[in-house]
C-alpha atoms as a PDB file:
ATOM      1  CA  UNK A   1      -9.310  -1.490  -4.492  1.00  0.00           C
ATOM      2  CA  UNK A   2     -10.961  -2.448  -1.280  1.00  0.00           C
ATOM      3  CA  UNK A   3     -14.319  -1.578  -2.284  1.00  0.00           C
ATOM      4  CA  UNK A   4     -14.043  -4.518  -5.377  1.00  0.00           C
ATOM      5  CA  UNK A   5     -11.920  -6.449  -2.612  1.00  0.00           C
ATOM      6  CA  UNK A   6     -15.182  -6.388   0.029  1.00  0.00           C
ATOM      7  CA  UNK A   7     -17.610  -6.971  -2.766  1.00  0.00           C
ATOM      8  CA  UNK A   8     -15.990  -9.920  -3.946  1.00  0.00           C
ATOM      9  CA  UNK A   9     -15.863 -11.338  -0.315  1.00  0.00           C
ATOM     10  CA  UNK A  10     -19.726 -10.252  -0.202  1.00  0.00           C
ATOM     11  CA  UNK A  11     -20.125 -12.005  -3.081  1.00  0.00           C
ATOM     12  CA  UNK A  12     -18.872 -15.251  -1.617  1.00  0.00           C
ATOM     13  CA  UNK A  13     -20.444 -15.214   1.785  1.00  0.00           C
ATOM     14  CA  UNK A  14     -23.774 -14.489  -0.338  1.00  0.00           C
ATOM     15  CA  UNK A  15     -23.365 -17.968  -1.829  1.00  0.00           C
ATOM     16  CA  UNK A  16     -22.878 -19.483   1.299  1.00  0.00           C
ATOM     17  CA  UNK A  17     -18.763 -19.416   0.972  1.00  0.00           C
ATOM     18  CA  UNK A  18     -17.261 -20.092   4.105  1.00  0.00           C
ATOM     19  CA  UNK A  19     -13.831 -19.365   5.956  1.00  0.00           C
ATOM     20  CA  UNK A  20     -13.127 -16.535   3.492  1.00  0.00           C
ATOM     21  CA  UNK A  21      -9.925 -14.629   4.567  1.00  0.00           C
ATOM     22  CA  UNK A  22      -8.371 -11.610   2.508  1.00  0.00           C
ATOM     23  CA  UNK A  23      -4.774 -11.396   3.207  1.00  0.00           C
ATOM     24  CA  UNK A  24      -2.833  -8.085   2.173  1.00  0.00           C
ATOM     25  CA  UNK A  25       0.686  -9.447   0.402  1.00  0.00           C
ATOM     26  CA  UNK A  26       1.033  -6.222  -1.327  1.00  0.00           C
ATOM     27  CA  UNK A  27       4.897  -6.085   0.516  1.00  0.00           C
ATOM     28  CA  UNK A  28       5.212  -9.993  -0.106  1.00  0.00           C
ATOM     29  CA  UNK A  29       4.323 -10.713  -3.726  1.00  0.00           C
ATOM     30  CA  UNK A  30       5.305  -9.330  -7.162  1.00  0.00           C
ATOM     31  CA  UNK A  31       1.601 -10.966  -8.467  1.00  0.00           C
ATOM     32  CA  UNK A  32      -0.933  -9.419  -6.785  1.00  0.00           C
ATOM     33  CA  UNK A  33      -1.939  -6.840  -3.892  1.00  0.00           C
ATOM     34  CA  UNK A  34      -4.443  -9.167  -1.969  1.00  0.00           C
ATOM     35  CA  UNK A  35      -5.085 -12.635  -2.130  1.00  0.00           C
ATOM     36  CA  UNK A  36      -8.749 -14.118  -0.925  1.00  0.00           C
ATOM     37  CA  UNK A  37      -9.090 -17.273  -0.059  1.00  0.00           C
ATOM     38  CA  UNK A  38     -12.679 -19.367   0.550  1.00  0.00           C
ATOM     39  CA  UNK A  39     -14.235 -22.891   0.970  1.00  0.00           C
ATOM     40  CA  UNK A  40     -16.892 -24.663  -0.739  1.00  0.00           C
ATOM     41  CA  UNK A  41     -18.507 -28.035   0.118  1.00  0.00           C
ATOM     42  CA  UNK A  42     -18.546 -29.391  -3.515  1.00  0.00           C
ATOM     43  CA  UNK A  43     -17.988 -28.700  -6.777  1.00  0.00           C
ATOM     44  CA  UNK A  44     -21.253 -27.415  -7.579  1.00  0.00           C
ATOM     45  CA  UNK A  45     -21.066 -25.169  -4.843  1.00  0.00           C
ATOM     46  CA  UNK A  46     -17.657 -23.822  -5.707  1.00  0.00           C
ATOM     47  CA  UNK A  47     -18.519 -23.245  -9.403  1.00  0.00           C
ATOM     48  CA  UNK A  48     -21.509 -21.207  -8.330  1.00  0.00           C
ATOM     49  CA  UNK A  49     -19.079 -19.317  -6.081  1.00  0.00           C
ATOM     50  CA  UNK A  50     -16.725 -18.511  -8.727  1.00  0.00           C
ATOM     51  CA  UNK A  51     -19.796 -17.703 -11.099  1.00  0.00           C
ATOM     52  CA  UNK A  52     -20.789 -15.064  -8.318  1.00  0.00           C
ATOM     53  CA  UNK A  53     -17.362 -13.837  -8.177  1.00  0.00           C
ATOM     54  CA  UNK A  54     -16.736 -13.513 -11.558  1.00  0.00           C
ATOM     55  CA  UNK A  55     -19.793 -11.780 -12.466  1.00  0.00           C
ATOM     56  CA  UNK A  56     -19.197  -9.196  -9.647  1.00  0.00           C
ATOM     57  CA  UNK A  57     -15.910  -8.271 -11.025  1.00  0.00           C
ATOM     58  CA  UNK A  58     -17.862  -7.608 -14.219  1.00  0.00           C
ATOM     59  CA  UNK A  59     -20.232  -5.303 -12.649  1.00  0.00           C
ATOM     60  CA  UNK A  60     -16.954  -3.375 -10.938  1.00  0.00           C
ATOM     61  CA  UNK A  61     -15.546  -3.428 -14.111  1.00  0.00           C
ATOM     62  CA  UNK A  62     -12.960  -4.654 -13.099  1.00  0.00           C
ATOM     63  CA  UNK A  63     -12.826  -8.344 -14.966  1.00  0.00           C
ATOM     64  CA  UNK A  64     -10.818 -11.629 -14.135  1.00  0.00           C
ATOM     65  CA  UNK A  65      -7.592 -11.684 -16.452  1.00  0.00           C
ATOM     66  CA  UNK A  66      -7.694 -15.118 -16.491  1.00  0.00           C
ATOM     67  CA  UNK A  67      -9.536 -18.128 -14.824  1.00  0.00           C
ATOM     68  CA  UNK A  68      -7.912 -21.405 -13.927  1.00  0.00           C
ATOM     69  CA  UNK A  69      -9.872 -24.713 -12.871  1.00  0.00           C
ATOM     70  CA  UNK A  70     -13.508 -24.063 -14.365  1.00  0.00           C
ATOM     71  CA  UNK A  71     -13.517 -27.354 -15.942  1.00  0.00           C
ATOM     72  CA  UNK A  72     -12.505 -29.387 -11.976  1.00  0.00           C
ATOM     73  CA  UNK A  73     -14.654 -28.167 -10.042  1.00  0.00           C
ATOM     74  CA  UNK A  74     -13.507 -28.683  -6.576  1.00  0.00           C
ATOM     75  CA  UNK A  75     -10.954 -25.794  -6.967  1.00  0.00           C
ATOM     76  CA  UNK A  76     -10.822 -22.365  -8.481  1.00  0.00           C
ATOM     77  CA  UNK A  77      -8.283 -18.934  -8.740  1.00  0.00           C
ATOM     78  CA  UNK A  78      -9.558 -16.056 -10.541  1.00  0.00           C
ATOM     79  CA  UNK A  79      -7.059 -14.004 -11.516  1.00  0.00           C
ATOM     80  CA  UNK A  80      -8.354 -10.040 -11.099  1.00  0.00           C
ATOM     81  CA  UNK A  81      -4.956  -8.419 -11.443  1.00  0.00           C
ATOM     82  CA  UNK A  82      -4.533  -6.946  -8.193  1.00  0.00           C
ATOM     83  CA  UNK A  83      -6.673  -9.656  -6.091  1.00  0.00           C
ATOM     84  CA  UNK A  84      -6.317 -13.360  -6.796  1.00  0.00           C
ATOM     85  CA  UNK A  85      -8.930 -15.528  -5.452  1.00  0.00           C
ATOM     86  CA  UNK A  86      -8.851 -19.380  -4.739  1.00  0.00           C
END
């Protein structure tokens, strides 16, 4: 799990992601294990982040269940089972 949990936050600081924190809930939540959280500056940016993200998973194959706020643009959470990232 940590390996697809740093190459996710590699894959975010590769597309210029910034103030990415990972924070371990595994004793906290029922939904997930870790939860990531990054910044974009605008929606362009933040769809290519969750592009990069996504396709990583894919690679680890390990893909997103599901994938909330493609079509906004200034916000995404990929759902990857045991990591959520927003």
């Amino acid at each position: 799990m940590k390996k697809i949990l740093n190459a996710v936050a590699q894959a975010i600081f590769d597309k210029k992601g910034f103030n990415i924190i990972a924070l371990d809930v595994k004793g906290l939540s029922t939904l997930t294990d870790y939860l990531v959280i990054a910044e974009g500056n605008i929606d362009r940016h933040v769809k290519a982040i969750g592009s990069s993200v996504v396709q990583t998973l894919n690679e680890m194959k390990n893909p997103p269940w599901h994938i909330e706020g493609e079509r906004v643009g200034d916000w995404l959470v990929i759902d990857a089972g045991d990591i959520i990232i927003h």
